[in-house]
C-alpha atoms as a PDB file:
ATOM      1  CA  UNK A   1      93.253  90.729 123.604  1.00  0.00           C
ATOM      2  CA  UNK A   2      94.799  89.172 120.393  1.00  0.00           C
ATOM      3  CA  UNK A   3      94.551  90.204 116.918  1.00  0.00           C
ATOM      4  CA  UNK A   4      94.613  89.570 113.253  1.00  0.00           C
ATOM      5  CA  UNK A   5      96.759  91.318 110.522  1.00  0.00           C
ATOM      6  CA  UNK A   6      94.027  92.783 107.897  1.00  0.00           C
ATOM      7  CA  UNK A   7      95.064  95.091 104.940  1.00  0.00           C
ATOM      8  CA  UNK A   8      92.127  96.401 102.935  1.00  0.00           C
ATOM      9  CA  UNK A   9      93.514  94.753  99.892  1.00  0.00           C
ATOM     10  CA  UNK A  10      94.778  91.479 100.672  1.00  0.00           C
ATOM     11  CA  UNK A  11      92.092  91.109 103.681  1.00  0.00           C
ATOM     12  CA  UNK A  12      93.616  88.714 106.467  1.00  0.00           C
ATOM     13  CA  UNK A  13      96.749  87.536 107.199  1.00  0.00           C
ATOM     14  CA  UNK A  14      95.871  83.997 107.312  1.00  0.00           C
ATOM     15  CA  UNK A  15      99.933  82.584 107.887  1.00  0.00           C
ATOM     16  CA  UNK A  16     102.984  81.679 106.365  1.00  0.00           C
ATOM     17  CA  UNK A  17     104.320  78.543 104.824  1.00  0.00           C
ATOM     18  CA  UNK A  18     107.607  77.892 103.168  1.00  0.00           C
ATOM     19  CA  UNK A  19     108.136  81.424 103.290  1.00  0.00           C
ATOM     20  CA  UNK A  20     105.260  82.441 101.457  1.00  0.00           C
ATOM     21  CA  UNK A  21     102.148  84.383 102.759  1.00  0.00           C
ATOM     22  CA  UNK A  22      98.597  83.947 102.352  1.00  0.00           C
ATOM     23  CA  UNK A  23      95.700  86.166 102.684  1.00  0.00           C
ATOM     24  CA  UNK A  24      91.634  85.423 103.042  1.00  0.00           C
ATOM     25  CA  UNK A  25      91.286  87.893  99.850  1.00  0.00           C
ATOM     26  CA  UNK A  26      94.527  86.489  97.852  1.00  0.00           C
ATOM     27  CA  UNK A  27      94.697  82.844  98.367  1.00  0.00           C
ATOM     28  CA  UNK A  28      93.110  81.597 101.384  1.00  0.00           C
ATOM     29  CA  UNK A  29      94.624  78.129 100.185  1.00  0.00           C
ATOM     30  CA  UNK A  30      91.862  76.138 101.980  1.00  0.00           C
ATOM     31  CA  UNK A  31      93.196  78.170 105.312  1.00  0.00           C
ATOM     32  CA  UNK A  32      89.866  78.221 107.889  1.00  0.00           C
ATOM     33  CA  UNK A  33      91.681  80.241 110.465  1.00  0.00           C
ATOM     34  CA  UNK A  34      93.925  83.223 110.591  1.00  0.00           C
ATOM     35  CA  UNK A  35      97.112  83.385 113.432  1.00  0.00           C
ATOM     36  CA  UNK A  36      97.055  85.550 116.378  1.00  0.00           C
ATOM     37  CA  UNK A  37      99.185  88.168 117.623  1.00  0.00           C
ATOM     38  CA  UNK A  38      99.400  88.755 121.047  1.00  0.00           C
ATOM     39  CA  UNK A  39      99.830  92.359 120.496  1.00  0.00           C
ATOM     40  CA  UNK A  40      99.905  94.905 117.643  1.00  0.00           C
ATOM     41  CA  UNK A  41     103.568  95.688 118.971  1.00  0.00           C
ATOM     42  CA  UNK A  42     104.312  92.003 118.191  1.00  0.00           C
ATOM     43  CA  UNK A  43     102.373  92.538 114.893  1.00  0.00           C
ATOM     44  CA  UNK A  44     104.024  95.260 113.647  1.00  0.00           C
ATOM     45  CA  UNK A  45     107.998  93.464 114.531  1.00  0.00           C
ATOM     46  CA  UNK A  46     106.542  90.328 112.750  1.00  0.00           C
ATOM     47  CA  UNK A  47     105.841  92.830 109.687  1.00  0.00           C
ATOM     48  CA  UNK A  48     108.967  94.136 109.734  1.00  0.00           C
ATOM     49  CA  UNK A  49     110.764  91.076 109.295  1.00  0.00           C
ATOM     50  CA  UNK A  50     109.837  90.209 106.160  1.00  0.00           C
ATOM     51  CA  UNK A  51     112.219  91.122 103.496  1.00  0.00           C
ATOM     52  CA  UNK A  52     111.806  92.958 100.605  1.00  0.00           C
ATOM     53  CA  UNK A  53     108.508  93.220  99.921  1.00  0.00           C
ATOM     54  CA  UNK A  54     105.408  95.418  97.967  1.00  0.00           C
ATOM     55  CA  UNK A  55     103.459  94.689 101.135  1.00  0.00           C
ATOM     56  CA  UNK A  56     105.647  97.085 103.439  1.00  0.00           C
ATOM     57  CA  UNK A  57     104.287  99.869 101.443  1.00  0.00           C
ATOM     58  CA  UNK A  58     100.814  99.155 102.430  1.00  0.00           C
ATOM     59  CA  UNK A  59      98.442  99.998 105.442  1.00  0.00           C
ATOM     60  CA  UNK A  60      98.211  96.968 107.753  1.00  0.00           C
ATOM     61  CA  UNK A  61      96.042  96.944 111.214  1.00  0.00           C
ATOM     62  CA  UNK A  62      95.699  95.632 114.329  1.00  0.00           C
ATOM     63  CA  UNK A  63      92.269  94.084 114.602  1.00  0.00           C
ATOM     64  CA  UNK A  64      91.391  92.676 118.080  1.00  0.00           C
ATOM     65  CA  UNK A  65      89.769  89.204 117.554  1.00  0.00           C
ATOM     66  CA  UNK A  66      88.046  87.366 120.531  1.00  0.00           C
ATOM     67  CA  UNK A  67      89.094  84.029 120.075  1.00  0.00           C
ATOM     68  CA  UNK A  68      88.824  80.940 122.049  1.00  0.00           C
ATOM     69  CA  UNK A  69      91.743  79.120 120.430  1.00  0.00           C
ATOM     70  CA  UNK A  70      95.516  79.563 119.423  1.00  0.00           C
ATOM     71  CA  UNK A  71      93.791  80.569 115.605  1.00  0.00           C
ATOM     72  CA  UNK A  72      90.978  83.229 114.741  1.00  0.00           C
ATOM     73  CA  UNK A  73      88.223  81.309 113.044  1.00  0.00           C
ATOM     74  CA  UNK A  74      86.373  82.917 109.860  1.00  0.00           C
ATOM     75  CA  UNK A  75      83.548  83.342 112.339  1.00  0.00           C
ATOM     76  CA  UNK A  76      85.598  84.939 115.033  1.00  0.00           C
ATOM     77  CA  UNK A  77      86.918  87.293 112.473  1.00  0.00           C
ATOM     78  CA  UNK A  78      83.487  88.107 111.107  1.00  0.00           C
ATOM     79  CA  UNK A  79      82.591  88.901 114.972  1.00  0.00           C
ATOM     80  CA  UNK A  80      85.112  91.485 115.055  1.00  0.00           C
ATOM     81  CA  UNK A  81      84.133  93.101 112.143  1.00  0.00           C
ATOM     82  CA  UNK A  82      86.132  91.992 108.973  1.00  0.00           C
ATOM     83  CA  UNK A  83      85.216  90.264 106.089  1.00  0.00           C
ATOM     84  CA  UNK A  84      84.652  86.501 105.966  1.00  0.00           C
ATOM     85  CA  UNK A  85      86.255  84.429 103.007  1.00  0.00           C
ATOM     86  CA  UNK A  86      86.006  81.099 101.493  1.00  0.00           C
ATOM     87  CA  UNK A  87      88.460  78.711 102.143  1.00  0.00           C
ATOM     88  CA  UNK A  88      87.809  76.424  98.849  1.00  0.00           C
ATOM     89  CA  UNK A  89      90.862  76.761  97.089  1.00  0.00           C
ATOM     90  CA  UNK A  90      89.061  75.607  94.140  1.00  0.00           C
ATOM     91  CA  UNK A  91      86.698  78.533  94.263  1.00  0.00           C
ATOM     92  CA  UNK A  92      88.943  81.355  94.776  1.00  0.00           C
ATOM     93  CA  UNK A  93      90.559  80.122  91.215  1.00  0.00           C
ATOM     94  CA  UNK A  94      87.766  80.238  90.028  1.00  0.00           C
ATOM     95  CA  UNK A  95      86.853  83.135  90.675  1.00  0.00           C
ATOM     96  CA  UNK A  96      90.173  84.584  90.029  1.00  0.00           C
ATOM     97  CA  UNK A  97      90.222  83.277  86.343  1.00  0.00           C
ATOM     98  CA  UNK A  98      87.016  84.688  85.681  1.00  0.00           C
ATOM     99  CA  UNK A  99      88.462  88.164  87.032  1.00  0.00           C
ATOM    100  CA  UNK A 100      90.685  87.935  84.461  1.00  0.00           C
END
């Protein structure tokens, strides 16, 4: 079965894009599904490519996701146990300037 990346403090891996990653509790940049790894063997050698990095210092996980396309939806994700974000980018800066 495929899986998600999730990290207790960023949450889900949600993808890359011009070298830059994003994360359901960071920036879910309007992001509504996560990517899949076929394995956590192929999770963990995607991990270590990335360079330099405060994230290799942290815990990441394997979470099995049973999902019926090439993404993990938020719902799919809930399903298997992990949190569910919003993908409003306008709400997550919100919220992040009133954090502040």
């Amino acid at each position: 079965m495929k899986g998600v990346i999730y990290n207790e403090e960023e949450g889900i891996y949600l993808g890359e894009c011009m070298g830059l990653g994003f994360w359901s509790k960071m920036d879910p940049c309007g992001q509504e599904a996560a990517c899949l790894f076929e394995s956590e063997e192929e999770m963990r050698k995607y991990i270590e490519s990335w360079n330099e990095s405060e994230f290799k210092h942290n815990e990441f996980k394997f979470v099995p996701v049973e999902a019926k396309g090439d993404y993990a939806t938020i719902e799919e994700c809930v399903a298997a146990g992990l949190p569910a974000w919003d993908p409003d980018p306008t709400l997550t800066h919100m919220i992040m300037q009133k954090e502040k």
